[in-house]
N, C-alpha and C. Protein backbone atom coordinates (compact mmCIF):
# COMPACT_ATOMS: atom_id res chain seq x y z
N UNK A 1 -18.16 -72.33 -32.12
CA UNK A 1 -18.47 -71.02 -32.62
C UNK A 1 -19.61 -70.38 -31.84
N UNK A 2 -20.37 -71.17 -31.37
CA UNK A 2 -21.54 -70.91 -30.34
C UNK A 2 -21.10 -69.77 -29.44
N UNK A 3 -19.96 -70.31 -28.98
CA UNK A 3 -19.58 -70.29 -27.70
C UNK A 3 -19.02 -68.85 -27.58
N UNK A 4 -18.69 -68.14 -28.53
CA UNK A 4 -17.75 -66.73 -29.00
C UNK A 4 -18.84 -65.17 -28.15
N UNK A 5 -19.63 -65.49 -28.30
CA UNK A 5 -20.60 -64.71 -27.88
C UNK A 5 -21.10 -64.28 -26.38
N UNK A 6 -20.66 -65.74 -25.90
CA UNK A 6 -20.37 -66.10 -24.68
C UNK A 6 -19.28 -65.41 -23.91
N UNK A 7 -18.45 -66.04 -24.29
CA UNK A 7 -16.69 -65.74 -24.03
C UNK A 7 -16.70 -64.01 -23.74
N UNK A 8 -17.38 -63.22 -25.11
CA UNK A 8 -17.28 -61.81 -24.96
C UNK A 8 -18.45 -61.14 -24.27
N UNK A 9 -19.25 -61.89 -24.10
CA UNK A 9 -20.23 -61.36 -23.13
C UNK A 9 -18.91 -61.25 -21.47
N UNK A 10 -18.55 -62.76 -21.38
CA UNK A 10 -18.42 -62.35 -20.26
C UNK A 10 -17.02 -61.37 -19.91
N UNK A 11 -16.39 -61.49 -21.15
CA UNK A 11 -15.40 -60.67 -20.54
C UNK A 11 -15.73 -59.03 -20.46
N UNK A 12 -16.73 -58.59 -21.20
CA UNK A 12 -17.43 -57.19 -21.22
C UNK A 12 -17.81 -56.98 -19.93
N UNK A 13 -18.43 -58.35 -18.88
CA UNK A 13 -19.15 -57.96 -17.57
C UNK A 13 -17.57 -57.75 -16.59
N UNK A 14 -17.13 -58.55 -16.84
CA UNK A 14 -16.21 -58.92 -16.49
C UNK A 14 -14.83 -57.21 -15.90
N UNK A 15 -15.04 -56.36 -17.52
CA UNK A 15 -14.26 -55.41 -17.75
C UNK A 15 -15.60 -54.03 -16.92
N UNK A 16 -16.63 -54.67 -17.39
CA UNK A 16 -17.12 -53.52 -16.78
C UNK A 16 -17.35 -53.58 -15.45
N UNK A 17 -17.98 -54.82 -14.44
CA UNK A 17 -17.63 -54.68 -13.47
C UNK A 17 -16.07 -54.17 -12.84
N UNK A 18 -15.14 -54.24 -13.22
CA UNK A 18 -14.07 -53.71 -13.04
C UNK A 18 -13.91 -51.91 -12.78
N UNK A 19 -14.41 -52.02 -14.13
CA UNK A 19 -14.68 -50.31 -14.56
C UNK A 19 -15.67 -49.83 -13.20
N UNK A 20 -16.44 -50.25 -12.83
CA UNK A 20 -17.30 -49.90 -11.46
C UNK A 20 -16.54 -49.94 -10.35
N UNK A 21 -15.81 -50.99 -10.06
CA UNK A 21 -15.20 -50.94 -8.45
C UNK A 21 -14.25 -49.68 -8.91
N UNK A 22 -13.67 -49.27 -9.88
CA UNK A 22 -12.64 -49.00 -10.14
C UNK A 22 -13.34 -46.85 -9.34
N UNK A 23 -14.37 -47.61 -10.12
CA UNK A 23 -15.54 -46.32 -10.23
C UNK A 23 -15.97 -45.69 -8.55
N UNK A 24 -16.37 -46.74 -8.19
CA UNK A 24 -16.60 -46.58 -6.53
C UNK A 24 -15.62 -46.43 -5.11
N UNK A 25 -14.59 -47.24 -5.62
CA UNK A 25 -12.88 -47.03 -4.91
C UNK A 25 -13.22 -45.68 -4.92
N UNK A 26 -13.06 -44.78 -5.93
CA UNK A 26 -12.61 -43.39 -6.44
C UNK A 26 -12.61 -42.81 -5.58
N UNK A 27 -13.70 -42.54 -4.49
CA UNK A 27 -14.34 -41.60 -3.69
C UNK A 27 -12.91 -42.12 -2.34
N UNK A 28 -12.53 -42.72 -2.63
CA UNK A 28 -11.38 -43.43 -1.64
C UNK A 28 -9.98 -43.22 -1.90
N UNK A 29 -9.69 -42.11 -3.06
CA UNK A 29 -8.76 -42.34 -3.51
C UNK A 29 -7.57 -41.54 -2.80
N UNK A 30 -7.87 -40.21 -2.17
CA UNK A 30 -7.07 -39.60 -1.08
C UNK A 30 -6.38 -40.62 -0.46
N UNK A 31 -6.88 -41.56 0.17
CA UNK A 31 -6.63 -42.65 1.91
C UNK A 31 -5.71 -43.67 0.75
N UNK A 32 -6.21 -44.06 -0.12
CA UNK A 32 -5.51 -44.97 -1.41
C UNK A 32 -3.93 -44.31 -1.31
N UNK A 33 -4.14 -43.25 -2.23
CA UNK A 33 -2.81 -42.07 -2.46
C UNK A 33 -1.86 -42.27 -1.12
N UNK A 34 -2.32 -42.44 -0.21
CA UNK A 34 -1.58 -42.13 1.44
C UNK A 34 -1.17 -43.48 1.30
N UNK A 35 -2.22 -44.24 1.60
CA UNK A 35 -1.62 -45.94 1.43
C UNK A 35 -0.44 -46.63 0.86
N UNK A 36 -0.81 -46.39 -0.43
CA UNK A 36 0.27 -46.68 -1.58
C UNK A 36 1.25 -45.86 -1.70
N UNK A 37 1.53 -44.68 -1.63
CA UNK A 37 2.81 -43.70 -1.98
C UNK A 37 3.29 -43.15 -0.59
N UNK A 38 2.84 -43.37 0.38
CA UNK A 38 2.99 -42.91 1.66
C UNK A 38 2.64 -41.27 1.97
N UNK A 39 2.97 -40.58 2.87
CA UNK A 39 3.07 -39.21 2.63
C UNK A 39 3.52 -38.38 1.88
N UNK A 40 4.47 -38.89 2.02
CA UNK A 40 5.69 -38.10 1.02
C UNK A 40 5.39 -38.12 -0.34
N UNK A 41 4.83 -39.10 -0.98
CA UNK A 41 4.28 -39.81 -2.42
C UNK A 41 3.26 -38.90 -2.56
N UNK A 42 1.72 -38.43 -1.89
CA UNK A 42 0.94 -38.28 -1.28
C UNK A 42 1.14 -36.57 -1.84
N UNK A 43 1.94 -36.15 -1.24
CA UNK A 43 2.17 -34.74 -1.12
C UNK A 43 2.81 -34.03 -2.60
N UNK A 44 3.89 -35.27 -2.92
CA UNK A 44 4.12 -34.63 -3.99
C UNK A 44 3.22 -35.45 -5.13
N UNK A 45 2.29 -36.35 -5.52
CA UNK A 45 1.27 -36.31 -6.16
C UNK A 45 0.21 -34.31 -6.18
N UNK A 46 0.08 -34.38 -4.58
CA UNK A 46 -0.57 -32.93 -4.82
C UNK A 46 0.21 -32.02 -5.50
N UNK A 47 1.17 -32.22 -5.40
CA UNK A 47 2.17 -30.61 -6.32
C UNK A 47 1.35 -30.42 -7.47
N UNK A 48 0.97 -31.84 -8.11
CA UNK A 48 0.85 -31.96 -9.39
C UNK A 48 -0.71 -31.00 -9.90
N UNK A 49 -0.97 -30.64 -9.08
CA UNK A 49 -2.76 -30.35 -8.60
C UNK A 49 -3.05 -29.19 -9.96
N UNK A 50 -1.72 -28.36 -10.24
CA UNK A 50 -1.82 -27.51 -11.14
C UNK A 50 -2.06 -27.25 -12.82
N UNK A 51 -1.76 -29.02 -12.64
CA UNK A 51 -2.22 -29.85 -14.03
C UNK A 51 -3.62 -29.85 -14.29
N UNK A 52 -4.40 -29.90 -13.43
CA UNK A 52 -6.04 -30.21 -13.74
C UNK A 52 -6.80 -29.53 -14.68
N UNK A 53 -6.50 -28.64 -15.26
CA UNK A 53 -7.45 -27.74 -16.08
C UNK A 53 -6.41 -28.20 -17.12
N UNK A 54 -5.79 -28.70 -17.35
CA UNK A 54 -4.60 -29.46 -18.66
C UNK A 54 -5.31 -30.48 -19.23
N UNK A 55 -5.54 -31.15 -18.27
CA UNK A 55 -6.07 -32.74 -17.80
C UNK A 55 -7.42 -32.72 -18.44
N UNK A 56 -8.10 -31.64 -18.04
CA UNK A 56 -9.58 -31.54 -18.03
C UNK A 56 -9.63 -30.87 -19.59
N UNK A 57 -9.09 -29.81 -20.29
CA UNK A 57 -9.05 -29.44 -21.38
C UNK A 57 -8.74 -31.11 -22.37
N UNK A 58 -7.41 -31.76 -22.23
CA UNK A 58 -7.33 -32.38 -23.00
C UNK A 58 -7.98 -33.53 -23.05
N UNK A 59 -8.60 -33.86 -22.08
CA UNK A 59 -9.98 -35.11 -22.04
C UNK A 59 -11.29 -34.71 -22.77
N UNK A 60 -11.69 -33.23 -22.55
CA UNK A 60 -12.10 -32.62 -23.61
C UNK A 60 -12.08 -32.92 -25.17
N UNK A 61 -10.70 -32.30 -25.71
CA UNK A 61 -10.36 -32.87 -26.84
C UNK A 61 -10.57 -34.04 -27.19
N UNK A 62 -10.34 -34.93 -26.46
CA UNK A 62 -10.01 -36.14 -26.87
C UNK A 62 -11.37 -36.70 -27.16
N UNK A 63 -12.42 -36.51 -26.11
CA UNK A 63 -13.85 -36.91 -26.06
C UNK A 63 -14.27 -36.27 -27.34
N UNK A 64 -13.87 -35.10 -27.80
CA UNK A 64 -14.33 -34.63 -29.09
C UNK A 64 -13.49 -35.14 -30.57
N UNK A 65 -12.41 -35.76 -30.12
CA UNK A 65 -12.37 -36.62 -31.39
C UNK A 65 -13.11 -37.92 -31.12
N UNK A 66 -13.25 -38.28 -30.39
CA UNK A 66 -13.77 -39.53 -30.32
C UNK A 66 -15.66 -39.47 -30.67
N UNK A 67 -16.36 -38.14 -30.15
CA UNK A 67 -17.80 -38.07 -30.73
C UNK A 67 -17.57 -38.08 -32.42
N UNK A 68 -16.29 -37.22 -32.76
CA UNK A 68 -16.12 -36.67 -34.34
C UNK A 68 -16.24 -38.55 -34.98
N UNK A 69 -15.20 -39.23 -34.00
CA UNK A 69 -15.46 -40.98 -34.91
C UNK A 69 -16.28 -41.36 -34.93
N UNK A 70 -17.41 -41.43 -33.69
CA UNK A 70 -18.52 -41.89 -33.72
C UNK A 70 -19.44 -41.71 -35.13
N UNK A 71 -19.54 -40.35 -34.81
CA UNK A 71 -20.79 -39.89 -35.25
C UNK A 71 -20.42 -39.60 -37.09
N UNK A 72 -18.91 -39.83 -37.35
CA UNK A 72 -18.97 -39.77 -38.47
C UNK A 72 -19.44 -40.37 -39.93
N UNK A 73 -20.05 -40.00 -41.17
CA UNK A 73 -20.28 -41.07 -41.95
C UNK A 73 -19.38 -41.46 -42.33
N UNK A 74 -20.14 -43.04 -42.78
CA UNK A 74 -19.10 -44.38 -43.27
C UNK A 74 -18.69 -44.13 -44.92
N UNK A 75 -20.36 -43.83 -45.30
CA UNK A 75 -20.21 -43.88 -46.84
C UNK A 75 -19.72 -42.14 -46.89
N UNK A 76 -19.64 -42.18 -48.35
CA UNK A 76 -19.08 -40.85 -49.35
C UNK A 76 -20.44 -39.62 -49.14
N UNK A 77 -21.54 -40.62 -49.68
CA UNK A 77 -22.63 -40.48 -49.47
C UNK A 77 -23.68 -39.97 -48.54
N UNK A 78 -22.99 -40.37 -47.23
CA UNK A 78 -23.92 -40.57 -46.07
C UNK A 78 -25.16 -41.27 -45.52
N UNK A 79 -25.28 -42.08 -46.50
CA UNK A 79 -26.39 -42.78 -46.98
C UNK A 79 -26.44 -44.45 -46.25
N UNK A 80 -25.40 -45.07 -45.53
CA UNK A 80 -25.01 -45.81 -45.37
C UNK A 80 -25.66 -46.25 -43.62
N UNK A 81 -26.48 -47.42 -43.97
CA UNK A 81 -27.33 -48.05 -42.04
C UNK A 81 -26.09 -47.97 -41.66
N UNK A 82 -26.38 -47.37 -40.05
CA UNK A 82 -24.81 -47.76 -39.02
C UNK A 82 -25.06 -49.03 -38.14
N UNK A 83 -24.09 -49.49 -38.59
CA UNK A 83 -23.77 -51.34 -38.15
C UNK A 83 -23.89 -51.31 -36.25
N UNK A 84 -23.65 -52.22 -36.38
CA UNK A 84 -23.86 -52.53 -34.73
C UNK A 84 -22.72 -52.00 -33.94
N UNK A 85 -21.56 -52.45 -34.78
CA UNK A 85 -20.33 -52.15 -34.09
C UNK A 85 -20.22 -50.36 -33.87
N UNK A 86 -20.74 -49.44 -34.86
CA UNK A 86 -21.23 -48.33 -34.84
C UNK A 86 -21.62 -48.07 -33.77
N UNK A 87 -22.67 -48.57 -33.47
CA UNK A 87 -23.60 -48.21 -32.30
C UNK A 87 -22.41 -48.58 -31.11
N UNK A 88 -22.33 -49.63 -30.79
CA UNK A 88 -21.08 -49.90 -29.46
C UNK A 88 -20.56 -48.81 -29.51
N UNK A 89 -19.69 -48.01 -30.80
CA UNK A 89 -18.86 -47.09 -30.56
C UNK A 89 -19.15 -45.93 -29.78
N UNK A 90 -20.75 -45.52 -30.24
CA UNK A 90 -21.42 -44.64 -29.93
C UNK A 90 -21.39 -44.81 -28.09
N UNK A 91 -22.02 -45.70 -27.76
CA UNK A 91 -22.37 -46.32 -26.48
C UNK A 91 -21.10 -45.92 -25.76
N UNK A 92 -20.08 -46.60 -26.21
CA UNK A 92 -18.65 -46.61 -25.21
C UNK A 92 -18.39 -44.84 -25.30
N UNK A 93 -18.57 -43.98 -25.84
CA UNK A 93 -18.01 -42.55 -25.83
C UNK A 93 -19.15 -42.38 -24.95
N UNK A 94 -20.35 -42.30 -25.36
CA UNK A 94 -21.02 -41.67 -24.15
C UNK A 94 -20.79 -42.01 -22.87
N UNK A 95 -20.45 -43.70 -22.34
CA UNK A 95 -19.91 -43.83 -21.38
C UNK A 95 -18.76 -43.34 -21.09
N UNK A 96 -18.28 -42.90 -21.54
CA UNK A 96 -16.67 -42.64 -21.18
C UNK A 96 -16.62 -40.59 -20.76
N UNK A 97 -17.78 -40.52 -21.61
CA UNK A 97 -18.67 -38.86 -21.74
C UNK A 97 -18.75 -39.14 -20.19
N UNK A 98 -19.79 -39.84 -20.17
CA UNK A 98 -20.35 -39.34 -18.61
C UNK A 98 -19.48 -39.38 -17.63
N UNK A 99 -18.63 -40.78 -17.71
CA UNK A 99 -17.56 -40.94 -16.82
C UNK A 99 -16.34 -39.66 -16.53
N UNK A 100 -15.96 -39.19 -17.61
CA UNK A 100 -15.57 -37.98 -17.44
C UNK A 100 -16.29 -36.58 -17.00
N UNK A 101 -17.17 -36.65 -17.00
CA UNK A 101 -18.33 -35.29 -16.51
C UNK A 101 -18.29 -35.61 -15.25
N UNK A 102 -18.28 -36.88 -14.41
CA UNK A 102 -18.65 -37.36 -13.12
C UNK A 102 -16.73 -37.08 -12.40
N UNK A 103 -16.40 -37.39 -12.98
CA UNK A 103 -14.67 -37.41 -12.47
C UNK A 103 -14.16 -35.38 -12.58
N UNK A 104 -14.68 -34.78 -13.79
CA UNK A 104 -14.47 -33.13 -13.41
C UNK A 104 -14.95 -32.73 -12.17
N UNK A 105 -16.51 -33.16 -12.21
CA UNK A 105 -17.47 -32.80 -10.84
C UNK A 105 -16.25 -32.71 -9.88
N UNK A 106 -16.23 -33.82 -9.86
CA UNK A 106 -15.58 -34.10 -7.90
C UNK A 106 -14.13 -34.04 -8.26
N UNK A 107 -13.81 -33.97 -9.36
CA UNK A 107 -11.99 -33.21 -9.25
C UNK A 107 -12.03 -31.77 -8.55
N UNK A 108 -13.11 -31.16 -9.11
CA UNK A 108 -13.69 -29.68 -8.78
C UNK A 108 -14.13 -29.72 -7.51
N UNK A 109 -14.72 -30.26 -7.39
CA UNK A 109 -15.90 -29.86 -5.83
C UNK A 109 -14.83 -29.57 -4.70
N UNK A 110 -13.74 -30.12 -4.72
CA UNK A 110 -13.05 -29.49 -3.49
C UNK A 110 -12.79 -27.83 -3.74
N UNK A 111 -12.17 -27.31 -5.15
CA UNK A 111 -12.28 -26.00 -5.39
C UNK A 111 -13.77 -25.09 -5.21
N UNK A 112 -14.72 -25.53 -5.15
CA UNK A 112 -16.13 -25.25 -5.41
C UNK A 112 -16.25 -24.82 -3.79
N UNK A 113 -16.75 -26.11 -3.30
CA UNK A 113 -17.07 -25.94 -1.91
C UNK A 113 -15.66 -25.25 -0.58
N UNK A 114 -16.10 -24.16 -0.72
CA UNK A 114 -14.74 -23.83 -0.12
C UNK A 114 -15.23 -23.04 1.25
């Protein structure tokens, strides 16, 4: 039973280091796109380019139901300490907040810098 704490420690480093390369690739992902789908793959991925403000609205939403779970009370009351697992919840939306604020940026910046 010791050992449980362990186990999920490491698979958290484990998932989040992941979440980082996954994070740092990104800036690579054009030459990726070419790689893997070839040109042709490549090109018609771009068709798709007209989706982004879809994309970006409904990540929106979604980030705003997900602050609405967070931050919601447990009790009737409101009266109720927020547990630990609470807090994680909190933690993982803001990460996922920023991660999305950082991924609009540079979805954008090619429209931006023109």
């Amino acid at each position: 039973m010791a050992e449980k704490p362990t186990v999920i420690g490491a698979a958290g480093g484990a998932l989040g280091l992941g979440a980082f390369a996954a994070a740092v690739g990104g800036c690579c992902g054009a030459p990726w796109a070419v790689a893997l789908l070839g040109v042709t793959g490549a090109v018609a991925l771009a068709r798709l380019a007209f989706l982004l403000p879809y994309a970006l609205i409904g990540a929106a939403a979604l980030l705003g139901v997900a602050f609405w779970w967070a931050y919601r009370p447990d009790c009737a009351d409101g009266t109720c300490p927020s547990s630990t697992r609470q807090r994680r919840l909190r933690v993982v939306v803001w990460v996922a907040a920023g991660l999305v604020a950082f991924l609009t940026v540079v979805a954008l910046s090619p429209f931006v810098s023109s």
